[in-house]
C-alpha atoms as a PDB file:
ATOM      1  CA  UNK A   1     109.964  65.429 173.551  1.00  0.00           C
ATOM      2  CA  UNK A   2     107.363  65.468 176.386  1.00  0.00           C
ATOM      3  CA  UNK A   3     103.797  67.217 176.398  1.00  0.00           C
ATOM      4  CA  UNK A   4     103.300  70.062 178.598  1.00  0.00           C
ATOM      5  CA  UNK A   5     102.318  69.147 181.943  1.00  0.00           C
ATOM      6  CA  UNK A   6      99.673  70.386 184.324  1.00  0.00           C
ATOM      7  CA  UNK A   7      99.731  73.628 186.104  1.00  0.00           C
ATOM      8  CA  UNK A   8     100.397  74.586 189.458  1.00  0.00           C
ATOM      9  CA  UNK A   9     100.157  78.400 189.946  1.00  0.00           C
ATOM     10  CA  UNK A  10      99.457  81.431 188.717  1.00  0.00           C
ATOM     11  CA  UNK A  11     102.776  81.709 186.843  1.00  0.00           C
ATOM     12  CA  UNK A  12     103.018  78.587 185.445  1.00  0.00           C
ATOM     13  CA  UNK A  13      99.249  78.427 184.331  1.00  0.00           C
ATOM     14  CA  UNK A  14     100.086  82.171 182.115  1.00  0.00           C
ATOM     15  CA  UNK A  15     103.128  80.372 180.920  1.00  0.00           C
ATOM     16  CA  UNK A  16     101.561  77.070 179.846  1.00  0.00           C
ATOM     17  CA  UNK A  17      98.724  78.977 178.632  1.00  0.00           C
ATOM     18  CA  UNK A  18     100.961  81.141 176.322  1.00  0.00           C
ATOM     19  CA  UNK A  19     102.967  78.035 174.752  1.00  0.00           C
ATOM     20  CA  UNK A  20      99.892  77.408 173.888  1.00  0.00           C
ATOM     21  CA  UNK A  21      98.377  80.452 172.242  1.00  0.00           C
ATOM     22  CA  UNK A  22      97.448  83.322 175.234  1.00  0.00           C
ATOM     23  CA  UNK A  23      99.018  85.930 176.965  1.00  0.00           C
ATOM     24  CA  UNK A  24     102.112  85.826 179.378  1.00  0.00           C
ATOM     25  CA  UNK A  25     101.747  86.764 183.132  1.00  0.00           C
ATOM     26  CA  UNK A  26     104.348  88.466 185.270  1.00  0.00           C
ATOM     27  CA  UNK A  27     106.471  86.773 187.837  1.00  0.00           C
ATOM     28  CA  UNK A  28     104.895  88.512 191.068  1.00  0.00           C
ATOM     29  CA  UNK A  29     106.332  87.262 194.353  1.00  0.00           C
ATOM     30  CA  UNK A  30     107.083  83.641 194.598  1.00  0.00           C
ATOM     31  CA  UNK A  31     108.221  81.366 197.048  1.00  0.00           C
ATOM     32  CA  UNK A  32     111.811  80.746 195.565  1.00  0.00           C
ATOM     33  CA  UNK A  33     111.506  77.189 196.296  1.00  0.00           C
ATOM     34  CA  UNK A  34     107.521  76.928 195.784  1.00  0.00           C
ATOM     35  CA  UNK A  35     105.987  74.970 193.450  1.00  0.00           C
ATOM     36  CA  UNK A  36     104.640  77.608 190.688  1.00  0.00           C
ATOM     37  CA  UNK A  37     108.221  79.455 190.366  1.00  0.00           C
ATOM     38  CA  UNK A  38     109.634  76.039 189.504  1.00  0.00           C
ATOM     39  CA  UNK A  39     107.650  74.264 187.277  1.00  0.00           C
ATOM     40  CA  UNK A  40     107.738  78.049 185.256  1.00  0.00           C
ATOM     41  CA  UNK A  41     111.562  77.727 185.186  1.00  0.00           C
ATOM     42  CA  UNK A  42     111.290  74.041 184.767  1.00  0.00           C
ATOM     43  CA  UNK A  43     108.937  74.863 181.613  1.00  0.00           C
ATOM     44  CA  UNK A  44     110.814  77.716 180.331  1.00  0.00           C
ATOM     45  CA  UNK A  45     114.406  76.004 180.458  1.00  0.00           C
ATOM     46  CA  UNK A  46     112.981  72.758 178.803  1.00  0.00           C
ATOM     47  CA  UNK A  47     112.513  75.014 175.520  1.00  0.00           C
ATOM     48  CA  UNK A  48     116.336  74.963 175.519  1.00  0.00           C
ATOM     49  CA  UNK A  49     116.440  71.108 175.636  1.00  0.00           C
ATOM     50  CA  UNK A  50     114.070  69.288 174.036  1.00  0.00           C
ATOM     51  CA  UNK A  51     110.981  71.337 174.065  1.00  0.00           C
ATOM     52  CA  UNK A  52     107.555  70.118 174.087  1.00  0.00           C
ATOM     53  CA  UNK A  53     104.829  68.512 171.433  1.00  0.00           C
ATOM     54  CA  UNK A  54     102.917  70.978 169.483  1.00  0.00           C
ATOM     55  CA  UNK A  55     104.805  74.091 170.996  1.00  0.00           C
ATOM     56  CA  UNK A  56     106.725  76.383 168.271  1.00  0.00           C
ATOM     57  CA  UNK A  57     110.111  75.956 168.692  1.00  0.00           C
ATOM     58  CA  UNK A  58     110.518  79.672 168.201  1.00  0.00           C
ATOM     59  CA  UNK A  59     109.486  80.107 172.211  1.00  0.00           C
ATOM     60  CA  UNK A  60     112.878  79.287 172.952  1.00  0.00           C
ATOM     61  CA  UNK A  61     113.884  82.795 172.195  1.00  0.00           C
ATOM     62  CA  UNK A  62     110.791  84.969 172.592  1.00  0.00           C
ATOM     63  CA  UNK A  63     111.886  88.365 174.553  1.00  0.00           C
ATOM     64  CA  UNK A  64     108.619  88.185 176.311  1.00  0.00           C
ATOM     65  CA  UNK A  65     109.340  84.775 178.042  1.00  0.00           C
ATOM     66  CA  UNK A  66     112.832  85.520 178.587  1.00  0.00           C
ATOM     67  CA  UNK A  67     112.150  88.359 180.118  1.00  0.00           C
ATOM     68  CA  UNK A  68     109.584  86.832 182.441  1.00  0.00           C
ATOM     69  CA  UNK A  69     112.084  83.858 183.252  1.00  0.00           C
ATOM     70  CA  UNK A  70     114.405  86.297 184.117  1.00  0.00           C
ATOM     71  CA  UNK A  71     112.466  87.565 186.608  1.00  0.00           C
ATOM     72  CA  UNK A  72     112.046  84.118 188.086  1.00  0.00           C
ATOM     73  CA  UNK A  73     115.803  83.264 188.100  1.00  0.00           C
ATOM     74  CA  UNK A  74     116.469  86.293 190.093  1.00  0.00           C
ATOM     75  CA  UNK A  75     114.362  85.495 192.865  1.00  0.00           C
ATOM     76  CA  UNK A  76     115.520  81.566 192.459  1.00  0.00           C
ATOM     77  CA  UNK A  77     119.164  82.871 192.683  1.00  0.00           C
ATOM     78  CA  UNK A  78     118.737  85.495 195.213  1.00  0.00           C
ATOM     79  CA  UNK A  79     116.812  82.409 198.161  1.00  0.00           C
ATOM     80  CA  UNK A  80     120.550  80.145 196.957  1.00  0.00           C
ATOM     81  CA  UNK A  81     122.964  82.515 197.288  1.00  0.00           C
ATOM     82  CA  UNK A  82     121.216  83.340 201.377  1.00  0.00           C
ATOM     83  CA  UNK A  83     120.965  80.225 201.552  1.00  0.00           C
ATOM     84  CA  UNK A  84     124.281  79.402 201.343  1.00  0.00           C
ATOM     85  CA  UNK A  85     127.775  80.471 203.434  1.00  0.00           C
ATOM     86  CA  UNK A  86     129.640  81.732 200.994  1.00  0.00           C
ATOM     87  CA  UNK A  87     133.659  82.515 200.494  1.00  0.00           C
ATOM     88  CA  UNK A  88     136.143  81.691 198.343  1.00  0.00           C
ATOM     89  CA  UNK A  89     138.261  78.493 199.965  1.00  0.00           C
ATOM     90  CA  UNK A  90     137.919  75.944 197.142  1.00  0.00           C
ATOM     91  CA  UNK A  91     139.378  73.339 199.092  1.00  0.00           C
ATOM     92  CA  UNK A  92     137.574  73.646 202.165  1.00  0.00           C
ATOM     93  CA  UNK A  93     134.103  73.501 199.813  1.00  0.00           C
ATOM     94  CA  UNK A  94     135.765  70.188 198.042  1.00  0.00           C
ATOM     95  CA  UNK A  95     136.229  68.339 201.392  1.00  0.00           C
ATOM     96  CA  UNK A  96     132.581  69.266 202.854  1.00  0.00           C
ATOM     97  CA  UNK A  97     131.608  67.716 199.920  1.00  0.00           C
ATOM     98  CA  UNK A  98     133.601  64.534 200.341  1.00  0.00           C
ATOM     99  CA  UNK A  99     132.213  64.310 203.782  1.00  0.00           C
ATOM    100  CA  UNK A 100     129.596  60.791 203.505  1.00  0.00           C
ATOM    101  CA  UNK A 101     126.640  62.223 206.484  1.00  0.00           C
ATOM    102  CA  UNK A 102     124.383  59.527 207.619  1.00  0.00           C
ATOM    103  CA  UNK A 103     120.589  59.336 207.289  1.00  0.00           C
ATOM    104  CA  UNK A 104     120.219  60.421 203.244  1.00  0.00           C
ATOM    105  CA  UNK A 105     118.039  58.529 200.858  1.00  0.00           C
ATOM    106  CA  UNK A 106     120.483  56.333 199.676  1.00  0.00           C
ATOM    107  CA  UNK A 107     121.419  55.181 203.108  1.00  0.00           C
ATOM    108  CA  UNK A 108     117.456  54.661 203.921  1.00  0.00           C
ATOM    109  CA  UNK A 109     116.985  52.395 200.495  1.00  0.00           C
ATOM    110  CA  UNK A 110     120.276  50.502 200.926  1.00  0.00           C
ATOM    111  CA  UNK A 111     119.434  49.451 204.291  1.00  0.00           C
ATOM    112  CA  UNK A 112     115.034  49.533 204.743  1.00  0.00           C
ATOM    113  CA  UNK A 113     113.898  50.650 201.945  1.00  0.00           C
ATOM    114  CA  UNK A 114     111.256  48.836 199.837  1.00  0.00           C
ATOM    115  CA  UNK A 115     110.179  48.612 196.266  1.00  0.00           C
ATOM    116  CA  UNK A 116     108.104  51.824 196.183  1.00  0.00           C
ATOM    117  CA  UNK A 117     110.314  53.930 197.839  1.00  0.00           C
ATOM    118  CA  UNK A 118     113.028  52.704 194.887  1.00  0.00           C
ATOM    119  CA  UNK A 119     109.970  53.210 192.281  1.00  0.00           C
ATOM    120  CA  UNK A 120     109.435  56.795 193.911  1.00  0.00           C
ATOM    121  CA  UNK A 121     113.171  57.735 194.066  1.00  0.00           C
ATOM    122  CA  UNK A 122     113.440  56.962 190.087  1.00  0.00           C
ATOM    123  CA  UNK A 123     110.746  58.918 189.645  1.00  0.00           C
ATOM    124  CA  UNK A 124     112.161  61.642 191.169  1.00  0.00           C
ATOM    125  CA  UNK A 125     115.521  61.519 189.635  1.00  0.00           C
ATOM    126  CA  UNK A 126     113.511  60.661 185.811  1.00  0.00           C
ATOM    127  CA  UNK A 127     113.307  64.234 185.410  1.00  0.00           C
ATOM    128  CA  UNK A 128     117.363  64.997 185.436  1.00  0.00           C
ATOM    129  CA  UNK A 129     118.580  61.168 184.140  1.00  0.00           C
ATOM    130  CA  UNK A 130     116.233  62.024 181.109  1.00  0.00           C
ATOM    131  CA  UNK A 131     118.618  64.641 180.163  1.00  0.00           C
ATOM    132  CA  UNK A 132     121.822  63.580 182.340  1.00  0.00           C
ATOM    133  CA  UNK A 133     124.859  65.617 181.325  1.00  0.00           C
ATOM    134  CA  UNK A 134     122.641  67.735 178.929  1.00  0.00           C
ATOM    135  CA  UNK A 135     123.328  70.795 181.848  1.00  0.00           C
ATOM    136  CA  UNK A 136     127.073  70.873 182.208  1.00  0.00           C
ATOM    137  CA  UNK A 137     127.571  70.542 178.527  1.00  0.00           C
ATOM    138  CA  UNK A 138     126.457  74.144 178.448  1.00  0.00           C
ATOM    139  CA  UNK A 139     129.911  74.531 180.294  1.00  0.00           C
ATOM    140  CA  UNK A 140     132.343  73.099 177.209  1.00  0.00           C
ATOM    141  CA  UNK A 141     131.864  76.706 175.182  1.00  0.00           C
ATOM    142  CA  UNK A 142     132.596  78.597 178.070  1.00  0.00           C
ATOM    143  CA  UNK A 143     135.657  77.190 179.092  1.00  0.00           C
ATOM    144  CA  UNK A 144     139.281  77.120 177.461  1.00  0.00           C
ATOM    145  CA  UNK A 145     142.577  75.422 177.980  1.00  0.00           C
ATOM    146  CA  UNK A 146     142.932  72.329 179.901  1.00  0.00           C
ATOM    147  CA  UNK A 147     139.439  72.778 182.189  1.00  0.00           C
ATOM    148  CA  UNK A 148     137.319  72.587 178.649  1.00  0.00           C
ATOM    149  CA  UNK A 149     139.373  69.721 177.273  1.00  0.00           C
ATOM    150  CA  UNK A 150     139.261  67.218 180.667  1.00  0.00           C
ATOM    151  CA  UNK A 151     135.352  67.947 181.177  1.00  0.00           C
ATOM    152  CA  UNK A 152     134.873  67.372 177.260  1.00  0.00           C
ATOM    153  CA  UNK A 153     136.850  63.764 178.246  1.00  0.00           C
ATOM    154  CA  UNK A 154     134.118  63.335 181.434  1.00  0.00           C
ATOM    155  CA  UNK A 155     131.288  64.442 179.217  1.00  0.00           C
ATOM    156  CA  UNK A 156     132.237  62.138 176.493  1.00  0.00           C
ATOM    157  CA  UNK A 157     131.543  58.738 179.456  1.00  0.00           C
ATOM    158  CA  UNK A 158     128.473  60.591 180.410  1.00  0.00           C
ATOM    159  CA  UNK A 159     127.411  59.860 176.800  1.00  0.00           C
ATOM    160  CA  UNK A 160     128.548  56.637 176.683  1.00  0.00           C
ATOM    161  CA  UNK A 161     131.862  57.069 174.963  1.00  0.00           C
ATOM    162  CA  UNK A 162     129.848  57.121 171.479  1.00  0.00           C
ATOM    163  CA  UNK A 163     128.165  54.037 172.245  1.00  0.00           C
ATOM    164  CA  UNK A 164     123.829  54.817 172.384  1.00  0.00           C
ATOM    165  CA  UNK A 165     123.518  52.058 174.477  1.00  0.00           C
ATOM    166  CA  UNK A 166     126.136  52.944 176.898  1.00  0.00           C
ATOM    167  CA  UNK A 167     124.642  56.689 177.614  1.00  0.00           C
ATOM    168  CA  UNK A 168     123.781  57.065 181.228  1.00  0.00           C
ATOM    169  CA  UNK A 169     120.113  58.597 179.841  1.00  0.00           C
ATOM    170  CA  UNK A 170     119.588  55.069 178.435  1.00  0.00           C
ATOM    171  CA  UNK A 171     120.805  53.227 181.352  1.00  0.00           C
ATOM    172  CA  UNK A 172     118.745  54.874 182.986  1.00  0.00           C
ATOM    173  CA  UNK A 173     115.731  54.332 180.740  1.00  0.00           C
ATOM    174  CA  UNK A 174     116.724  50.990 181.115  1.00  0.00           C
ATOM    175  CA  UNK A 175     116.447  50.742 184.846  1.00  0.00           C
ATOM    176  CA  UNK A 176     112.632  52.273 184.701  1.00  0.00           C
ATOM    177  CA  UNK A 177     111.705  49.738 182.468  1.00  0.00           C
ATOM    178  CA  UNK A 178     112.890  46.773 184.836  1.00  0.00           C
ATOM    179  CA  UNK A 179     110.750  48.642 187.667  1.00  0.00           C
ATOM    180  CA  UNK A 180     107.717  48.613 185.755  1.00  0.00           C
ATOM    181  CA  UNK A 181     107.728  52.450 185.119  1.00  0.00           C
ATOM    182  CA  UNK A 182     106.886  54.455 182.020  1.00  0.00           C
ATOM    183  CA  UNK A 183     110.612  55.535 180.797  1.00  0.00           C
ATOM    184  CA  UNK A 184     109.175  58.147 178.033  1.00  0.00           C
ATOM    185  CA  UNK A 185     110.791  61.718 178.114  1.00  0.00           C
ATOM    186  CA  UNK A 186     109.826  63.471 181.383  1.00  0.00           C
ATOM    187  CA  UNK A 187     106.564  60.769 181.732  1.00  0.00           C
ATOM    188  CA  UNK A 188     106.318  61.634 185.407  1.00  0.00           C
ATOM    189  CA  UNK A 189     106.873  65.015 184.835  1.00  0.00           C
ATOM    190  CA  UNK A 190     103.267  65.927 186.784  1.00  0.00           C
ATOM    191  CA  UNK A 191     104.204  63.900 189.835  1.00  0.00           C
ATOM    192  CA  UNK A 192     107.760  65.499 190.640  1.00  0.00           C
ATOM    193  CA  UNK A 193     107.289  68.350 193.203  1.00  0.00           C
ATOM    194  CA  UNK A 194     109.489  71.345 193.646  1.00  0.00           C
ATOM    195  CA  UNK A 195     111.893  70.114 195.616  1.00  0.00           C
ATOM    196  CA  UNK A 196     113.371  68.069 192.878  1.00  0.00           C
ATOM    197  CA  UNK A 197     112.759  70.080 190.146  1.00  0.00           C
ATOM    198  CA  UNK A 198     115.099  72.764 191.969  1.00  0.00           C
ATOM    199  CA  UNK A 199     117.629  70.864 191.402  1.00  0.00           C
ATOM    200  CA  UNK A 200     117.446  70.434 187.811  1.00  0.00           C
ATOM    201  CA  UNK A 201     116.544  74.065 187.223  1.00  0.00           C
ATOM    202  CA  UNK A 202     119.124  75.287 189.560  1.00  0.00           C
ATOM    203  CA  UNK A 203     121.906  73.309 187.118  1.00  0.00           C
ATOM    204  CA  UNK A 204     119.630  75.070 183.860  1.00  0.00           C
ATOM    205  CA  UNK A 205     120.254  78.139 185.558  1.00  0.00           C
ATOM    206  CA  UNK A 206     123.994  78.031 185.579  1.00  0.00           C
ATOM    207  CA  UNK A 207     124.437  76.319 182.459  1.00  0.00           C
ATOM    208  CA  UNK A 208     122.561  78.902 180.945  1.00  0.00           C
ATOM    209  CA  UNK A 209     124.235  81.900 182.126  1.00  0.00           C
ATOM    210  CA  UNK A 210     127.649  82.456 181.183  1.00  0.00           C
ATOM    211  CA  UNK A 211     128.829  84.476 184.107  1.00  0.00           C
ATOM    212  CA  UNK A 212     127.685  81.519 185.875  1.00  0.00           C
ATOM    213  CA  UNK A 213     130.196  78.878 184.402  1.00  0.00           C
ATOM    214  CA  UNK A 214     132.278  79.093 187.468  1.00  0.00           C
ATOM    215  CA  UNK A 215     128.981  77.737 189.141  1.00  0.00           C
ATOM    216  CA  UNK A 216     128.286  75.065 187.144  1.00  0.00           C
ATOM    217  CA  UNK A 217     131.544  73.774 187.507  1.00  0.00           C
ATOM    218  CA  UNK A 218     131.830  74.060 190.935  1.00  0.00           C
ATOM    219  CA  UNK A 219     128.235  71.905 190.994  1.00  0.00           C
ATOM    220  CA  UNK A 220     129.653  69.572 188.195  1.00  0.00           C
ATOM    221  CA  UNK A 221     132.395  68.918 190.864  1.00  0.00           C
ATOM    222  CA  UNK A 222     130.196  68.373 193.566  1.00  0.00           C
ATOM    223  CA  UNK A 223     128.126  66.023 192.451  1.00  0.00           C
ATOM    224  CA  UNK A 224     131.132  63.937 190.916  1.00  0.00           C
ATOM    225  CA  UNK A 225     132.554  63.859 194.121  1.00  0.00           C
ATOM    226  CA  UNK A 226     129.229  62.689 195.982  1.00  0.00           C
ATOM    227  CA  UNK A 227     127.995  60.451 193.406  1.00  0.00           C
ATOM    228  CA  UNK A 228     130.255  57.298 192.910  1.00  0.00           C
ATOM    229  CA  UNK A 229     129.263  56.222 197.486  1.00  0.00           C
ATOM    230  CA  UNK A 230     126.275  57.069 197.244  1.00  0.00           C
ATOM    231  CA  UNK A 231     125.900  54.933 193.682  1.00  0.00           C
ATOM    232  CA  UNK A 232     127.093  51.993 195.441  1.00  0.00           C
ATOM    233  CA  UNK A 233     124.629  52.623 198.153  1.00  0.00           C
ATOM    234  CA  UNK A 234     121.656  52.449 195.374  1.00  0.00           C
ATOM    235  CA  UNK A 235     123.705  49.393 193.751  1.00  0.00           C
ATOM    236  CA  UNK A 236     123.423  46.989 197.035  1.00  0.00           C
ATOM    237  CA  UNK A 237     119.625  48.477 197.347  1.00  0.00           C
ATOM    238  CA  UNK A 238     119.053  47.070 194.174  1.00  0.00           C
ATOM    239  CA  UNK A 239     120.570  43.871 194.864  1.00  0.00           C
ATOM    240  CA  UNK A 240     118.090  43.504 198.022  1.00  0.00           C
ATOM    241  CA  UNK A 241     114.861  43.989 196.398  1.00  0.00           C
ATOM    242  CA  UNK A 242     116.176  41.694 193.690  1.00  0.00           C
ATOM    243  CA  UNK A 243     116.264  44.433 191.447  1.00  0.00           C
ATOM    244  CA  UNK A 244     118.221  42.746 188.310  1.00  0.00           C
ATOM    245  CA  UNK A 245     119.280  46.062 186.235  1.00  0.00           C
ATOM    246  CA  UNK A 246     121.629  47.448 188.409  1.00  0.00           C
ATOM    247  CA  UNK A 247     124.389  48.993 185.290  1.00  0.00           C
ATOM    248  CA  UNK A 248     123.229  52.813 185.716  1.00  0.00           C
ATOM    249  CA  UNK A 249     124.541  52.464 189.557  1.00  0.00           C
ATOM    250  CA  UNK A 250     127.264  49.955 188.941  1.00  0.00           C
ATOM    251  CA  UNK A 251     128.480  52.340 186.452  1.00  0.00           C
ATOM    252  CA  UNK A 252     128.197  55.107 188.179  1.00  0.00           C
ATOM    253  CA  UNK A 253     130.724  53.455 190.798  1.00  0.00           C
ATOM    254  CA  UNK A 254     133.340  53.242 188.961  1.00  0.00           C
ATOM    255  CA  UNK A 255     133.220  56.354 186.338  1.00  0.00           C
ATOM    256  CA  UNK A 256     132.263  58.955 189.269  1.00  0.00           C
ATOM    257  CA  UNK A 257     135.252  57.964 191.027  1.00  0.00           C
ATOM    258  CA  UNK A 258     137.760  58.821 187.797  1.00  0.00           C
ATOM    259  CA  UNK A 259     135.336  61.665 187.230  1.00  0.00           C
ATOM    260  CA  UNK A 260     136.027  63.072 190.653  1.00  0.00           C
ATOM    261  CA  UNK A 261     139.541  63.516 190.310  1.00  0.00           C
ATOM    262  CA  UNK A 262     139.447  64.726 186.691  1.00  0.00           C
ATOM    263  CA  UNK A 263     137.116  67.497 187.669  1.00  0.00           C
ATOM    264  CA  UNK A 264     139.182  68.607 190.932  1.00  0.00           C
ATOM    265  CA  UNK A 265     142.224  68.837 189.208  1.00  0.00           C
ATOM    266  CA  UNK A 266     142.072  69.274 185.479  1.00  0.00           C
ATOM    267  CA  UNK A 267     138.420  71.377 185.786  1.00  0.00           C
ATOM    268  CA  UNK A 268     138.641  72.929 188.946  1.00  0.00           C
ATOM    269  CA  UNK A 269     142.304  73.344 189.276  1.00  0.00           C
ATOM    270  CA  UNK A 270     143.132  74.357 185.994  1.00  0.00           C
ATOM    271  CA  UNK A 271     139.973  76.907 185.635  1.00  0.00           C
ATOM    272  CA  UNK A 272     141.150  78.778 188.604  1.00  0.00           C
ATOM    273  CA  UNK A 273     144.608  78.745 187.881  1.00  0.00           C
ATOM    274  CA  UNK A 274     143.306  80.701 184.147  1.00  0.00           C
ATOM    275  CA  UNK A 275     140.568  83.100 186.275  1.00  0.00           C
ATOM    276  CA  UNK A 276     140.907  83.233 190.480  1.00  0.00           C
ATOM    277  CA  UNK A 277     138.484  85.516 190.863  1.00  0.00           C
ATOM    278  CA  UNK A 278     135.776  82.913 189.830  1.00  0.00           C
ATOM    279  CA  UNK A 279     136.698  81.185 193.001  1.00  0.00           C
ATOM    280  CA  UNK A 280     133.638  82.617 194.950  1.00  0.00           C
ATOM    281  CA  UNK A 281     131.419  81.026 192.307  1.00  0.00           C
ATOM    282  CA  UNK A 282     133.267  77.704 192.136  1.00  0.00           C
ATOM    283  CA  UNK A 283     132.457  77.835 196.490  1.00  0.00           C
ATOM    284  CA  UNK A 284     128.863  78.934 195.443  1.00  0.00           C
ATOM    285  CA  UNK A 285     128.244  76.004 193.166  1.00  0.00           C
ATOM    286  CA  UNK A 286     129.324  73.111 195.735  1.00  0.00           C
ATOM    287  CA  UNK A 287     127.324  75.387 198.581  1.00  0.00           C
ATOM    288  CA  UNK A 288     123.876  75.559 196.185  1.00  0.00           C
ATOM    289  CA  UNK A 289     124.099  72.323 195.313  1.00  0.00           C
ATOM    290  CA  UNK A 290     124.333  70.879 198.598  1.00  0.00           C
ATOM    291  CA  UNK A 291     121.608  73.310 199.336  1.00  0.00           C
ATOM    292  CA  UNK A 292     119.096  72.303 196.968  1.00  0.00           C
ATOM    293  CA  UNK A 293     119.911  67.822 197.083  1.00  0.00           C
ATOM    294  CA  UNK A 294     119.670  68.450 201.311  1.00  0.00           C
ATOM    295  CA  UNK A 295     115.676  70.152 200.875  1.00  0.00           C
ATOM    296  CA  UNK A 296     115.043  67.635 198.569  1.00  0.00           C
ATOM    297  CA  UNK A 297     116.501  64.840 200.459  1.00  0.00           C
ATOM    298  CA  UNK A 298     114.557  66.506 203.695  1.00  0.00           C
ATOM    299  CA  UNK A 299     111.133  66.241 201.723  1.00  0.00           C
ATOM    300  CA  UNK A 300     111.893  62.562 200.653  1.00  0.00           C
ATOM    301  CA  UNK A 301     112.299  61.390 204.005  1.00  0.00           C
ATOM    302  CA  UNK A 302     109.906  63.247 205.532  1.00  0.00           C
ATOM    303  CA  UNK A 303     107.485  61.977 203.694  1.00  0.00           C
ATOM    304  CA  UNK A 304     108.688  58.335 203.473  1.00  0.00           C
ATOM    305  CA  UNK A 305     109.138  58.611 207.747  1.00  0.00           C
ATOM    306  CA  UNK A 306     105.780  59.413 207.862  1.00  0.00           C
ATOM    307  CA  UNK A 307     104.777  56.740 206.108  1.00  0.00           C
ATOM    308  CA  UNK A 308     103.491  58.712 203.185  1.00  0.00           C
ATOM    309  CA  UNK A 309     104.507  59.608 199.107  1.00  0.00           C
ATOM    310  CA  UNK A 310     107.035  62.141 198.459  1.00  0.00           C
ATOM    311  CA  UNK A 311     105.498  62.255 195.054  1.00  0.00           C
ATOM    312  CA  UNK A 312     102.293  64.970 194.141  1.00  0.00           C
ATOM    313  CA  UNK A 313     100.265  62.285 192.723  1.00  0.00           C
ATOM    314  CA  UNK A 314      98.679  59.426 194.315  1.00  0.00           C
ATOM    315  CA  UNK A 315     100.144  57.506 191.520  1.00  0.00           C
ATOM    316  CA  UNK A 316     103.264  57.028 193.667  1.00  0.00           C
ATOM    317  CA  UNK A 317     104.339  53.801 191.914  1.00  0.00           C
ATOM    318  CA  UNK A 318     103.158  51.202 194.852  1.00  0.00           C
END
């Protein structure tokens, strides 16, 4: 459980301000990627996970909130689907996403990148891994036949088979530690900017919604598929900064690979196969999510190129 974290609009100050005792604000007009509209849906969607110290549970439910995050996830959804192409070709969407581009993050810390961009980059990512696989499991009540039973299987490696000490959370708690960084829930909550936190929210947002399932699983797919290269990308960055805990990649590697074909065929394939007309959303998710991990890729190398922090604070981990 983390503590509530600072600010950084309107929105999010009436939100904040209400968890803790005053009066909710309305959503306005925000910039669907800005910083206020997503630290109010990162807020409001972390009442569904763990919550956070000294706030009444009960604020998971309260009509008010909901329907004020409501409001937010319709301008949030509205910016993805323009943002995005569209259609219904499943296949087409699964090999885009299978296509390796140059010039991403992982590609800049395997072959330049030094200890505080890797410090940065966990950072970044702290505020999913915290809660990694927490999202799609939303998914497992939604689905039936053959799709819920083979992303139950990829759910159950995601949480280390049983095993505490296996769950890719931990590894990943693990890996902060060996970089000298504070692995508590959401620590570094403060210094994540929008860009990131989009793509956490935008994976609360279909997990959350029902007639988004096809959504979610076409993002659960995606980032199967794109995970396992660019894993061994972070693994051999590791190695060159003589970074010693290297499992959370390494076993990324290997798992993402199985996972990959598990969720094409047995997710995907079988979901579609029950209900084709959720093909658009299935498109939709692979589209979004390559949507929101491009920006946020864009704003980590844009700042890093410039020889700058892509983090808000100044306590960028140097």
């Amino acid at each position: 459980m983390g503590h509530l974290p600072r600010p950084r609009g309107p929105i999010s100050e009436g939100i904040i301000s209400a968890l803790s005792g005053g009066a909710l604000p309305t959503a306005g007009s925000p910039d669907p990627f800005g910083e206020d509209l997503h630290l109010s849906l990162y807020v409001c969607y972390e009442l569904h996970y763990q919550g956070f110290a000294g706030v009444d549970p009960d604020w998971e439910w309260d009509p008010g909130l909901l329907a004020l995050r409501r409001d937010l996830e319709r301008v949030f959804l509205t910016a993805l689907r323009d943002g995005v192409e569209g259609g219904t070709d499943v296949a087409a969407a699964v090999e885009a996403a299978m296509i390796d581009s140059p010039g991403g993050v992982s590609h800049f810390l395997e072959d330049k990148g030094e200890l505080w961009h890797l410090r940065e980059y966990v950072v970044h990512r702290s505020i999913y891994h915290h809660k990694e696989a927490d999202p799609h499991a939303w998914a497992i009540p939604r689905l039936t036949g053959q799709a819920k039973a083979s992303l139950v299987a990829v759910e159950f490696d995601e949480f280390g088979g049983g095993r505490y000490a296996r769950m890719h959370s931990k590894l990943f708690g693990d890996l902060m530690r060996a970089l000298g960084l504070d692995d508590s829930y959401l620590a570094r909550l403060d210094d994540v900017p929008a860009p990131m936190l989009a793509v956490v929210n935008m994976m609360s947002l279909f997990g959350l919604h029902r007639s988004l399932r096809g959504a979610l699983v076409g993002h659960f797919a995606s980032a199967e598929i794109t995970t396992s290269p660019s894993a061994a990308r972070m693994a051999r960055a590791l190695d060159r900064l003589g970074v010693a805990e290297t499992v959370f990649f390494t076993e990324h590697v290997e798992a993402d690979a199985v996972h990959e074909q598990i969720l094409r065929h047995d997710v995907v394939g079988d979901l579609l196969r029950r209900e084709p007309e959720l093909a658009g959303d299935v498109v939709f998710g692979f589209q979004a999510t390559d949507l929101v991990e491009s920006r946020f890729g864009a704003h980590v190398r844009n700042a890093w190129d410039a020889g700058r922090t892509s983090l808000r604070e100044a306590s960028d981990g140097r």
